[in-house]
PDB file of N, CA and C in Angstrom:
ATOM      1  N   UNK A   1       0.844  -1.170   0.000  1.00  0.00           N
ATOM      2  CA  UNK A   1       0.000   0.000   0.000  1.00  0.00           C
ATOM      3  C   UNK A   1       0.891   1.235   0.000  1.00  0.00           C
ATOM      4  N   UNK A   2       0.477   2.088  -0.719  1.00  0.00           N
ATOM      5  CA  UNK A   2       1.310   3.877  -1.039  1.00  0.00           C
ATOM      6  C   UNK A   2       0.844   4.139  -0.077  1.00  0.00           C
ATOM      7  N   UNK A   3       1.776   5.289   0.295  1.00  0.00           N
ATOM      8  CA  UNK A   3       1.845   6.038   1.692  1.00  0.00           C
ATOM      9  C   UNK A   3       1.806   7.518   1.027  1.00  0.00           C
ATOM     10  N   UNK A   4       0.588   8.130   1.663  1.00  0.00           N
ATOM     11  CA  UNK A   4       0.453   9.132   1.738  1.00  0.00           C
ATOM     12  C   UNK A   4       1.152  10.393   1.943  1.00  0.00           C
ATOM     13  N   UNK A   5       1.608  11.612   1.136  1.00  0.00           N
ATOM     14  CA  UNK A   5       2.297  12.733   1.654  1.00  0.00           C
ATOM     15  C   UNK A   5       1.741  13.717   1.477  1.00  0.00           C
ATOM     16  N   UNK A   6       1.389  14.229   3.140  1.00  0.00           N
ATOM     17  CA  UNK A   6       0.950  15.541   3.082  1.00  0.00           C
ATOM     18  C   UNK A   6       2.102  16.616   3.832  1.00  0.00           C
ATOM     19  N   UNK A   7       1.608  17.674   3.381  1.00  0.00           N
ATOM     20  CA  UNK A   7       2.530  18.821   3.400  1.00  0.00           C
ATOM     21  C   UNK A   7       1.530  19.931   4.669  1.00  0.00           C
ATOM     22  N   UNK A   8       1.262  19.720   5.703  1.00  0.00           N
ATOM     23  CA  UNK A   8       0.443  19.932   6.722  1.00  0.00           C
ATOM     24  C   UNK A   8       1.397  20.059   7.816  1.00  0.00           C
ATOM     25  N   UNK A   9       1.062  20.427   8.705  1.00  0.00           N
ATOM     26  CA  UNK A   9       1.362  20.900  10.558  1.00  0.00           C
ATOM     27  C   UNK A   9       0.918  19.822  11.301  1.00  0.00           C
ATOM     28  N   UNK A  10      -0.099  19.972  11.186  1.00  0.00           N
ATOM     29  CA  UNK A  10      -0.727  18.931  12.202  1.00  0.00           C
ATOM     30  C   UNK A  10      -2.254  17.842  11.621  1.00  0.00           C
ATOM     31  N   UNK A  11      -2.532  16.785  12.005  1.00  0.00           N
ATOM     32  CA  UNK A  11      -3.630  16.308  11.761  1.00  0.00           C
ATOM     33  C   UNK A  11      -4.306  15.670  12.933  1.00  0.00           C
ATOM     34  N   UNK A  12      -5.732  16.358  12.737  1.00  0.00           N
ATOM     35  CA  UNK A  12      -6.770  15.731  13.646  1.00  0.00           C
ATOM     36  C   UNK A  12      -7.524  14.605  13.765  1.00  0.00           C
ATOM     37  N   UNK A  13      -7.701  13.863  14.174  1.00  0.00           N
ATOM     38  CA  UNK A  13      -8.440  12.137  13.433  1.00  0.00           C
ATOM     39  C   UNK A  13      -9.783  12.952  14.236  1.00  0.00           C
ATOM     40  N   UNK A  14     -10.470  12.230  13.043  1.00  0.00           N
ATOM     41  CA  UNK A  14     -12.212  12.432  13.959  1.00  0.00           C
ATOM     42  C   UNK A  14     -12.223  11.168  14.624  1.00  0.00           C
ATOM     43  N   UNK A  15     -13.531  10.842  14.443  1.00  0.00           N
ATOM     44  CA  UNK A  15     -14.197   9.946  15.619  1.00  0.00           C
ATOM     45  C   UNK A  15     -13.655   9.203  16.068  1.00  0.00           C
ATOM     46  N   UNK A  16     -13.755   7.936  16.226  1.00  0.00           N
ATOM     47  CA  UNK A  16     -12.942   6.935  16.918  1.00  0.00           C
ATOM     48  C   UNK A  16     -11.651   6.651  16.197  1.00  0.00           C
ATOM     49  N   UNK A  17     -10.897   7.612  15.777  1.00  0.00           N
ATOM     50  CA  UNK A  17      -9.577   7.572  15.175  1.00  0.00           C
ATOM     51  C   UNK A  17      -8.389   8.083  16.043  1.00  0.00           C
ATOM     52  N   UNK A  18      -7.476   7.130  15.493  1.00  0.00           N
ATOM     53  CA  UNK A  18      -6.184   7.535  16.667  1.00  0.00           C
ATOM     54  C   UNK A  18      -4.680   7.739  14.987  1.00  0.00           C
ATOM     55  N   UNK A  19      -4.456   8.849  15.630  1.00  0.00           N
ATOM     56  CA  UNK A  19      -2.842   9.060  14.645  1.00  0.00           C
ATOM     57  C   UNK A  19      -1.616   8.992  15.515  1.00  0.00           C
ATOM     58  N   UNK A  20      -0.908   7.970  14.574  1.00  0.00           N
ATOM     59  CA  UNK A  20       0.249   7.249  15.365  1.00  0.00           C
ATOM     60  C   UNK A  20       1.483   7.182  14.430  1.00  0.00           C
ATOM     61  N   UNK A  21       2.492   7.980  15.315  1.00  0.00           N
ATOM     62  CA  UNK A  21       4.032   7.827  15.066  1.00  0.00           C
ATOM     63  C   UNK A  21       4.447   6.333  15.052  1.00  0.00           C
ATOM     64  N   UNK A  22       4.885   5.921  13.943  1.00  0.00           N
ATOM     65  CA  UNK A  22       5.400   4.397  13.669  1.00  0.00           C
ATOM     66  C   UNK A  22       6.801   4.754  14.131  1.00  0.00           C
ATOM     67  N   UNK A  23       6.857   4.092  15.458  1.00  0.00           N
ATOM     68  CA  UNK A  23       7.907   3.652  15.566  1.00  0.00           C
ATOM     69  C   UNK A  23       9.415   3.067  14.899  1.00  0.00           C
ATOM     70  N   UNK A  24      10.658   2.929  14.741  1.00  0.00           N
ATOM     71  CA  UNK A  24      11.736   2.672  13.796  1.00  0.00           C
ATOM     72  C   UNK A  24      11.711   1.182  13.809  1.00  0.00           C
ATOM     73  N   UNK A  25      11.717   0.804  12.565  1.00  0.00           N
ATOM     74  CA  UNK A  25      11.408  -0.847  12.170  1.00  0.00           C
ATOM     75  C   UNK A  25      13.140  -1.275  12.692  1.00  0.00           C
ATOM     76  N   UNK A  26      13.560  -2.595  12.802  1.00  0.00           N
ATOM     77  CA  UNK A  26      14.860  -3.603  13.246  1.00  0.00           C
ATOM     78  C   UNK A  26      15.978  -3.172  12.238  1.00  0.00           C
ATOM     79  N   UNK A  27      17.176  -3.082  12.798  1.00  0.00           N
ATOM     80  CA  UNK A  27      18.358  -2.578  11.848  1.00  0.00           C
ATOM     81  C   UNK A  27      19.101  -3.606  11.564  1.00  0.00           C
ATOM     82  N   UNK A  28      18.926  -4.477  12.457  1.00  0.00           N
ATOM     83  CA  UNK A  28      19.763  -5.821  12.816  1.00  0.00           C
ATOM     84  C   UNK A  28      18.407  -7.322  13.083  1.00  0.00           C
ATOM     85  N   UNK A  29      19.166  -8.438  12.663  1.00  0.00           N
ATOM     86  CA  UNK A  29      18.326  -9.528  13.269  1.00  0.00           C
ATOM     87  C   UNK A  29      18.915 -10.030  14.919  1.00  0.00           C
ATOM     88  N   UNK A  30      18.191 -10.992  15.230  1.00  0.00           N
ATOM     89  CA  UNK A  30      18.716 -11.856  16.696  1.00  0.00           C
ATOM     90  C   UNK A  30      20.465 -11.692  16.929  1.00  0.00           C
ATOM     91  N   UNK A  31      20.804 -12.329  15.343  1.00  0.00           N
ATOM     92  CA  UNK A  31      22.208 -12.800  15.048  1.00  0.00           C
ATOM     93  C   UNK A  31      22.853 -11.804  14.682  1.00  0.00           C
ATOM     94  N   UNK A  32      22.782 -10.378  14.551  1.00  0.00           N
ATOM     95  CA  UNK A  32      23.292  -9.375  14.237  1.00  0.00           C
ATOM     96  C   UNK A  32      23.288  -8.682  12.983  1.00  0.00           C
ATOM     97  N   UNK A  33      22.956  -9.919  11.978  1.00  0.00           N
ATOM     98  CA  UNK A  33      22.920  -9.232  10.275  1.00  0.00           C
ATOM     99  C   UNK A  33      22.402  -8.299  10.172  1.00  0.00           C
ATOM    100  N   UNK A  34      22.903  -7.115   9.124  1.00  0.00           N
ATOM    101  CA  UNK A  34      22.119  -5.872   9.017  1.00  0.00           C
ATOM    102  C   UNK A  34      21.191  -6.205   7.753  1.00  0.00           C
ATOM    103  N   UNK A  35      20.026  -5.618   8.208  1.00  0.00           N
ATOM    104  CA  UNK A  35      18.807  -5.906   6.928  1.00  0.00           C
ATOM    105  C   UNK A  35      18.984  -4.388   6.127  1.00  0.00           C
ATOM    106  N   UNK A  36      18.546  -4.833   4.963  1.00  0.00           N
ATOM    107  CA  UNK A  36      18.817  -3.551   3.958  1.00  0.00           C
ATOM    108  C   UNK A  36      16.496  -3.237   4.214  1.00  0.00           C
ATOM    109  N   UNK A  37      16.604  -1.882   3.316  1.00  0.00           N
ATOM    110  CA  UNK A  37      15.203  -1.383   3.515  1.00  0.00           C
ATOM    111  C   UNK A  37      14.140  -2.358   2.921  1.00  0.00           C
ATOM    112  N   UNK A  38      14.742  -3.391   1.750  1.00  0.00           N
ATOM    113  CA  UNK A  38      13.930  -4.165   1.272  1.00  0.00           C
ATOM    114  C   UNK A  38      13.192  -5.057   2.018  1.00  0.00           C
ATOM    115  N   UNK A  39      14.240  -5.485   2.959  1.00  0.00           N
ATOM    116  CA  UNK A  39      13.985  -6.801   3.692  1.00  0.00           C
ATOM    117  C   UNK A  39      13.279  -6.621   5.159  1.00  0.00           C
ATOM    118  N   UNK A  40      12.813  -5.568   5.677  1.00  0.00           N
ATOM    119  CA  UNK A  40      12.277  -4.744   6.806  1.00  0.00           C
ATOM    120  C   UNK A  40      11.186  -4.800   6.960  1.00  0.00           C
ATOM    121  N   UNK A  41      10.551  -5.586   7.873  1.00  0.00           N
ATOM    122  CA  UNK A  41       8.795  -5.264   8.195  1.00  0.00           C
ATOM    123  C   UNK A  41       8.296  -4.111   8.592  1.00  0.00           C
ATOM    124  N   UNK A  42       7.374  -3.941   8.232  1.00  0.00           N
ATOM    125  CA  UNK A  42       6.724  -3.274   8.796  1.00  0.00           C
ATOM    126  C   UNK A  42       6.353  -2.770  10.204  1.00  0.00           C
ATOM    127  N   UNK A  43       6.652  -1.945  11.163  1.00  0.00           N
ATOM    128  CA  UNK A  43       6.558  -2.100  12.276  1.00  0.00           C
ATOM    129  C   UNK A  43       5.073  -1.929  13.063  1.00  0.00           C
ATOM    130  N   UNK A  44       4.708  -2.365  14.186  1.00  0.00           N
ATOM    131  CA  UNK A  44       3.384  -2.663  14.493  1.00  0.00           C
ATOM    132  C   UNK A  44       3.054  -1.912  15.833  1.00  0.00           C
ATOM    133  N   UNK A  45       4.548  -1.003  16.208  1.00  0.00           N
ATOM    134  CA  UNK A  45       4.641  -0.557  17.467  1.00  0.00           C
ATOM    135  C   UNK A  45       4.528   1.089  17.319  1.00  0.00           C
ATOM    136  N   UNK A  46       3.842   2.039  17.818  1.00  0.00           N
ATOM    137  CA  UNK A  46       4.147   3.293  17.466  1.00  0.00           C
ATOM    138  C   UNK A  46       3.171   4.155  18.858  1.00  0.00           C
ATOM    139  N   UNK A  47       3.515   5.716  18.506  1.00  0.00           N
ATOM    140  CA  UNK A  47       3.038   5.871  19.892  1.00  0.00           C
ATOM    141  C   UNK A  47       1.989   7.182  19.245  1.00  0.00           C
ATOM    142  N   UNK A  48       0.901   6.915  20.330  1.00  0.00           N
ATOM    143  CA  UNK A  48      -0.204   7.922  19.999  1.00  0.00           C
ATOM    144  C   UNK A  48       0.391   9.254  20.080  1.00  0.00           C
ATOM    145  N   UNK A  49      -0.170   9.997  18.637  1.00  0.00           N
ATOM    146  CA  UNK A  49       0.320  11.172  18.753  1.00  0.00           C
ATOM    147  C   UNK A  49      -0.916  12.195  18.783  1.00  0.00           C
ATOM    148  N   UNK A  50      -2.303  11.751  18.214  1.00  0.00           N
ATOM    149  CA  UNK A  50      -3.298  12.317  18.406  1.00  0.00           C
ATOM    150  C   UNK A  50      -4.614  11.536  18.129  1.00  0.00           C
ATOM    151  N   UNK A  51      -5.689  12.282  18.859  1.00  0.00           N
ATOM    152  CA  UNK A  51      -6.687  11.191  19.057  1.00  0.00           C
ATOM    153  C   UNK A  51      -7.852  11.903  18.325  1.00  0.00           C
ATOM    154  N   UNK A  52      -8.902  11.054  17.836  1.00  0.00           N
ATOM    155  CA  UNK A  52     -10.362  11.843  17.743  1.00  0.00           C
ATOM    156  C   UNK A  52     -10.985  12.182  18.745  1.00  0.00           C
ATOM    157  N   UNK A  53     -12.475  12.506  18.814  1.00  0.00           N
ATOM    158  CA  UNK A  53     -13.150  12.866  20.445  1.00  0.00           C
ATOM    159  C   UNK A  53     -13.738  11.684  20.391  1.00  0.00           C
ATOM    160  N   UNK A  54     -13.730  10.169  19.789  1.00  0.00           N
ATOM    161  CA  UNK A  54     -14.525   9.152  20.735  1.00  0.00           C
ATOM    162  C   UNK A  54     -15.452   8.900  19.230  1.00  0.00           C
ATOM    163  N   UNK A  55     -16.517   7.495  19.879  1.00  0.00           N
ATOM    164  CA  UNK A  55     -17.285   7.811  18.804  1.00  0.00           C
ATOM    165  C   UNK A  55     -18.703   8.188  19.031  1.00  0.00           C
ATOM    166  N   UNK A  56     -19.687   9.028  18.227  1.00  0.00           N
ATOM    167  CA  UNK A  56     -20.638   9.107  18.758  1.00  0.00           C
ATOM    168  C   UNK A  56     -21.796   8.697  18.870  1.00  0.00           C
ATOM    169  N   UNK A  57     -22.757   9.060  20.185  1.00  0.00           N
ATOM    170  CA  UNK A  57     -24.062   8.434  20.725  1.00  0.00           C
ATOM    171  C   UNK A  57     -24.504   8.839  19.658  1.00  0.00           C
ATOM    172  N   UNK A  58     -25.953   8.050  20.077  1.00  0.00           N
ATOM    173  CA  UNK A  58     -27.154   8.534  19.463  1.00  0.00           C
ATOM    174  C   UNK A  58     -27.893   9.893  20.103  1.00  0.00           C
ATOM    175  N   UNK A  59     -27.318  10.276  20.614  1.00  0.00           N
ATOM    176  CA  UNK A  59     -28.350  11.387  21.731  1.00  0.00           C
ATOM    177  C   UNK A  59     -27.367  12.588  21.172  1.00  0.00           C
ATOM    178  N   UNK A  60     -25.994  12.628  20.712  1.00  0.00           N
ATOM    179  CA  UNK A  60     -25.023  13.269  20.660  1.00  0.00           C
ATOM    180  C   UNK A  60     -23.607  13.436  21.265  1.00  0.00           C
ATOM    181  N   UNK A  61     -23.763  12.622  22.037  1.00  0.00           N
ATOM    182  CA  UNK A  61     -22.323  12.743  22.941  1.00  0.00           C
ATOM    183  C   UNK A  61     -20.974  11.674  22.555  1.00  0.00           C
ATOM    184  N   UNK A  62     -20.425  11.821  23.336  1.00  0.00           N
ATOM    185  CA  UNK A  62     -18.893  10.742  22.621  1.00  0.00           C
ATOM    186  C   UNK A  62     -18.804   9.939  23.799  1.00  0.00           C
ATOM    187  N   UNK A  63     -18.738   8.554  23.189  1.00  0.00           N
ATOM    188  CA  UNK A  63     -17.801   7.354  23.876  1.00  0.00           C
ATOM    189  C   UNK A  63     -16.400   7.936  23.869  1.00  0.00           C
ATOM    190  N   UNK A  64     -15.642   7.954  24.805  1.00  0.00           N
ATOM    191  CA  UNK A  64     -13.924   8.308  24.935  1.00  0.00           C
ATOM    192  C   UNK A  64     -13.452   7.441  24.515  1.00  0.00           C
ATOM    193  N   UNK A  65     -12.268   7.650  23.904  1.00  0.00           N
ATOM    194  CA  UNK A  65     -11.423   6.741  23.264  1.00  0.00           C
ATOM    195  C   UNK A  65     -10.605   6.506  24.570  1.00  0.00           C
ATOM    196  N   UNK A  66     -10.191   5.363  24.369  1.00  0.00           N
ATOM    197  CA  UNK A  66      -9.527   4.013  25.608  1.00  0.00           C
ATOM    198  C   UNK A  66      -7.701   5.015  25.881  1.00  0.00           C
ATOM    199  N   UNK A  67      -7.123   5.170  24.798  1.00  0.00           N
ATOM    200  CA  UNK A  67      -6.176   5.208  24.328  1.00  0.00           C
ATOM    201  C   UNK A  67      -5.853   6.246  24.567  1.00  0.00           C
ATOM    202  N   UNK A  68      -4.786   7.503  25.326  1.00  0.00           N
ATOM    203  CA  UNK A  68      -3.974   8.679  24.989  1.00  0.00           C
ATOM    204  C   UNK A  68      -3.067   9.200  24.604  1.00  0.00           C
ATOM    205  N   UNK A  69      -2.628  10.798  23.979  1.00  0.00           N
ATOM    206  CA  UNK A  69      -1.321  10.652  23.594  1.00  0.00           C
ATOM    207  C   UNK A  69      -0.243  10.600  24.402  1.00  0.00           C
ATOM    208  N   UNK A  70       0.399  10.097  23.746  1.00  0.00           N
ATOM    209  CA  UNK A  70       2.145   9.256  24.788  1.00  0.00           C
ATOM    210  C   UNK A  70       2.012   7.840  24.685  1.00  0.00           C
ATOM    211  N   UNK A  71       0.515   7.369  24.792  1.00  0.00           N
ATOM    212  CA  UNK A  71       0.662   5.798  24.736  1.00  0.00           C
ATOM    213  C   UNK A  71       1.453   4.970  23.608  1.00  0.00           C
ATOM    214  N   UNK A  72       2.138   4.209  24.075  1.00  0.00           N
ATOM    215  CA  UNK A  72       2.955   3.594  22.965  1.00  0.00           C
ATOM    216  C   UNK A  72       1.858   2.241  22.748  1.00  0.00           C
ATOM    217  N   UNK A  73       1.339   1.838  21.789  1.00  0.00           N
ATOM    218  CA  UNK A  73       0.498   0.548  21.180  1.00  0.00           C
ATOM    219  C   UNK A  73       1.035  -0.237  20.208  1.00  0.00           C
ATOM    220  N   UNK A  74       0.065  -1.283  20.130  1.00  0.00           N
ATOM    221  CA  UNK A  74       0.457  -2.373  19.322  1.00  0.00           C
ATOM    222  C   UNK A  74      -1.009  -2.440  18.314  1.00  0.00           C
ATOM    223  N   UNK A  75      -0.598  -2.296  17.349  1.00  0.00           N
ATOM    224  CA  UNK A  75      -1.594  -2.657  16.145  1.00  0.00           C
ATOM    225  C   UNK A  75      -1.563  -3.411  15.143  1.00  0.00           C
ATOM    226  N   UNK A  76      -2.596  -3.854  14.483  1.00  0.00           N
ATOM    227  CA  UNK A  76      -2.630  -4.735  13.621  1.00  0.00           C
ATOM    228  C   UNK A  76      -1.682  -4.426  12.235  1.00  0.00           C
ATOM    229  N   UNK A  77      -1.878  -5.811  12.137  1.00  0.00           N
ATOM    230  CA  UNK A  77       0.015  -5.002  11.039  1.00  0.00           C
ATOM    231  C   UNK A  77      -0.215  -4.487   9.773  1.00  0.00           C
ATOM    232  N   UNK A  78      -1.810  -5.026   8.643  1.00  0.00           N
ATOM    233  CA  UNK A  78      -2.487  -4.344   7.641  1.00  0.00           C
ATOM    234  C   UNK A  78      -3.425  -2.965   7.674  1.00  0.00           C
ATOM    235  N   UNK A  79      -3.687  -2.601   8.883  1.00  0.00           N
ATOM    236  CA  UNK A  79      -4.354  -1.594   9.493  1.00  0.00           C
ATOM    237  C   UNK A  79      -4.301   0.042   9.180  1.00  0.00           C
ATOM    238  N   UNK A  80      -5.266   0.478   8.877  1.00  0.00           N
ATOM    239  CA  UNK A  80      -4.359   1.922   9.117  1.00  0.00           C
ATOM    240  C   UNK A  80      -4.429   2.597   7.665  1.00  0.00           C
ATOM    241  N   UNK A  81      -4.460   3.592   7.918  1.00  0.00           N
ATOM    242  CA  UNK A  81      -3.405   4.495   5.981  1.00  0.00           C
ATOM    243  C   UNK A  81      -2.064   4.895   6.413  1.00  0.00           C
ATOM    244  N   UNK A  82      -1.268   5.099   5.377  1.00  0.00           N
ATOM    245  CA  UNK A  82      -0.040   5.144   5.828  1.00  0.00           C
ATOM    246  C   UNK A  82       0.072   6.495   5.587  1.00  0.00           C
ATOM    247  N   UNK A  83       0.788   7.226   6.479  1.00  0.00           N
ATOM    248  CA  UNK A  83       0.616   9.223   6.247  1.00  0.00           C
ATOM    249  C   UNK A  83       2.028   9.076   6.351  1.00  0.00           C
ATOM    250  N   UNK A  84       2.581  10.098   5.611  1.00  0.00           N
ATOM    251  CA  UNK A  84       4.563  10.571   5.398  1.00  0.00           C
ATOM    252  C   UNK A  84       4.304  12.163   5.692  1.00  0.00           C
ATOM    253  N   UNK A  85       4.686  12.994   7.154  1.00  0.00           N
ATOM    254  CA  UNK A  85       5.115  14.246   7.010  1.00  0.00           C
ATOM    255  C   UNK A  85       5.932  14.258   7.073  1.00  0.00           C
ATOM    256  N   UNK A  86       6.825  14.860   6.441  1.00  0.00           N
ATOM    257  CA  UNK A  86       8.188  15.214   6.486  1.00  0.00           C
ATOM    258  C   UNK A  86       9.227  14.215   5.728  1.00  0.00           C
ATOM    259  N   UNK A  87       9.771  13.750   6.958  1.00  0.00           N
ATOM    260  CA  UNK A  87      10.655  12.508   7.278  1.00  0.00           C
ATOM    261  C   UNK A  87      10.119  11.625   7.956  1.00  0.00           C
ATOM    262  N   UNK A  88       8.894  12.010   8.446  1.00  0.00           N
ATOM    263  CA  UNK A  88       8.850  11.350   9.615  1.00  0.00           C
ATOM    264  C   UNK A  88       7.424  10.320   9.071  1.00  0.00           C
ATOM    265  N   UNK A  89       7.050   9.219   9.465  1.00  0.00           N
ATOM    266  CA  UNK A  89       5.924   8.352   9.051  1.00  0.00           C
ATOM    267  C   UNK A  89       4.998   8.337   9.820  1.00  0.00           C
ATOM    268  N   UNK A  90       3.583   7.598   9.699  1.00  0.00           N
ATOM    269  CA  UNK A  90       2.539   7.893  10.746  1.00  0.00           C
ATOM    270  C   UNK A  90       1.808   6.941   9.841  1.00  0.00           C
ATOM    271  N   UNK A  91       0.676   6.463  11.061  1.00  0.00           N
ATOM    272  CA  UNK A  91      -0.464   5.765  10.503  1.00  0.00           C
ATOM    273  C   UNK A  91      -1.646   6.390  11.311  1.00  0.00           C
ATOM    274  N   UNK A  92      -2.700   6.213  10.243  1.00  0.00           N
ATOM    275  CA  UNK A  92      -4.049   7.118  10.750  1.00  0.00           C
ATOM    276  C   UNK A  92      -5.296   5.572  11.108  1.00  0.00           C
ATOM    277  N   UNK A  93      -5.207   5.079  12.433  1.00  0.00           N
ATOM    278  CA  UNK A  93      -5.769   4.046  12.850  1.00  0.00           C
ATOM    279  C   UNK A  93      -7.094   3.860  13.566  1.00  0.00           C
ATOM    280  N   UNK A  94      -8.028   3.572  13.084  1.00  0.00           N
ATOM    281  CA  UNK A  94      -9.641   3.581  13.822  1.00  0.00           C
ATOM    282  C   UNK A  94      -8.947   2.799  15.066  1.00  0.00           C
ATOM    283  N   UNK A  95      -9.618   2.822  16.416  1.00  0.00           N
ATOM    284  CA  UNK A  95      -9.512   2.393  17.465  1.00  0.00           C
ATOM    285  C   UNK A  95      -9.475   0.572  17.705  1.00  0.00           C
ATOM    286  N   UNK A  96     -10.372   0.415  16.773  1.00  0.00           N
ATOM    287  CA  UNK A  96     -10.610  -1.244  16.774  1.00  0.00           C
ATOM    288  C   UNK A  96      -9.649  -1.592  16.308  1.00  0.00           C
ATOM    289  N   UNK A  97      -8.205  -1.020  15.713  1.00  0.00           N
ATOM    290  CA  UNK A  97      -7.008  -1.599  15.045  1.00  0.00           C
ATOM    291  C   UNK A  97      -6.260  -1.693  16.004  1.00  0.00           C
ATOM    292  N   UNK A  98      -5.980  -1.149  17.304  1.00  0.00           N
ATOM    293  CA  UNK A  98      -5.420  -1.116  18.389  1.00  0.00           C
ATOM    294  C   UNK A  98      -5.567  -2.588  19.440  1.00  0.00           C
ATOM    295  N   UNK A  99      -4.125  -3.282  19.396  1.00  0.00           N
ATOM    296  CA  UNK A  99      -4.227  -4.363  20.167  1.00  0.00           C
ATOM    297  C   UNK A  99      -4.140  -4.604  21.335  1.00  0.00           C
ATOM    298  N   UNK A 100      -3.233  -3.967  21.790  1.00  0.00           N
ATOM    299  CA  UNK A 100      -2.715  -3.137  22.904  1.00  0.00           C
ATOM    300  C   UNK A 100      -2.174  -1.493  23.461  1.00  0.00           C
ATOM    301  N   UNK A 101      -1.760  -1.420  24.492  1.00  0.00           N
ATOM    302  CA  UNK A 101      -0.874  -0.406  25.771  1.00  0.00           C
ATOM    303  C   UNK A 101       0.033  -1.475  25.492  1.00  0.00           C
ATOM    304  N   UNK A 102       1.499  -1.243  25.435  1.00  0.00           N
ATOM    305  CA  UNK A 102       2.648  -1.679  25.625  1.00  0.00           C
ATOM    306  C   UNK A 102       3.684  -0.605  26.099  1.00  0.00           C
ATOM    307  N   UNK A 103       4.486  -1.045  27.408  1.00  0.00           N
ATOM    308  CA  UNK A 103       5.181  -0.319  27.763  1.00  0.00           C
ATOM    309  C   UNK A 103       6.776  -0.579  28.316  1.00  0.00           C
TER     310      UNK A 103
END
């Protein structure tokens, strides 16, 4: 899947959406070999950088999202759109993609 580049400041996720700094994928294996960019998974670990307000009732109000920023999580590994600011990478993740709090 193409990864998105926007040329933006900041992004807001609506509803039950969480935007997450992907963490730096393995440089090395167990045994020390260095992997080149080809050979690199995808990483599944990254830390909330911004949240939506929840999702909403029927009456109008918001369920809170579980999740805050700083939390470092674990998500599903097809999940997500892939966002590029800068240098830097991000995935834009509905809440139900979230496996865990890992710390």
């Amino acid at each position: 899947m193409a990864a998105v580049t926007l040329s933006v400041t900041e992004v807001k996720p609506l509803g039950e959406r969480v935007f997450v700094k992907i963490s730096a994928g393995e440089e090395k294996t167990a045994g020390g070999i260095l992997l080149p960019d080809t050979a690199k998974e995808k990483p599944q670990i990254g830390e909330i950088v911004n949240v939506g307000p929840g999702k909403r009732k029927d009456d109008g109000s918001y369920i809170a999202i579980e999740v805050k920023v700083g939390d470092k999580v674990l998500y599903s590994k097809y999940a997500g759109t892939d966002i590029k600011l800068g240098s830097e990478e991000y995935v834009l993740l509905s809440e139900k993609d979230i496996l865990a709090v890992v710390s």
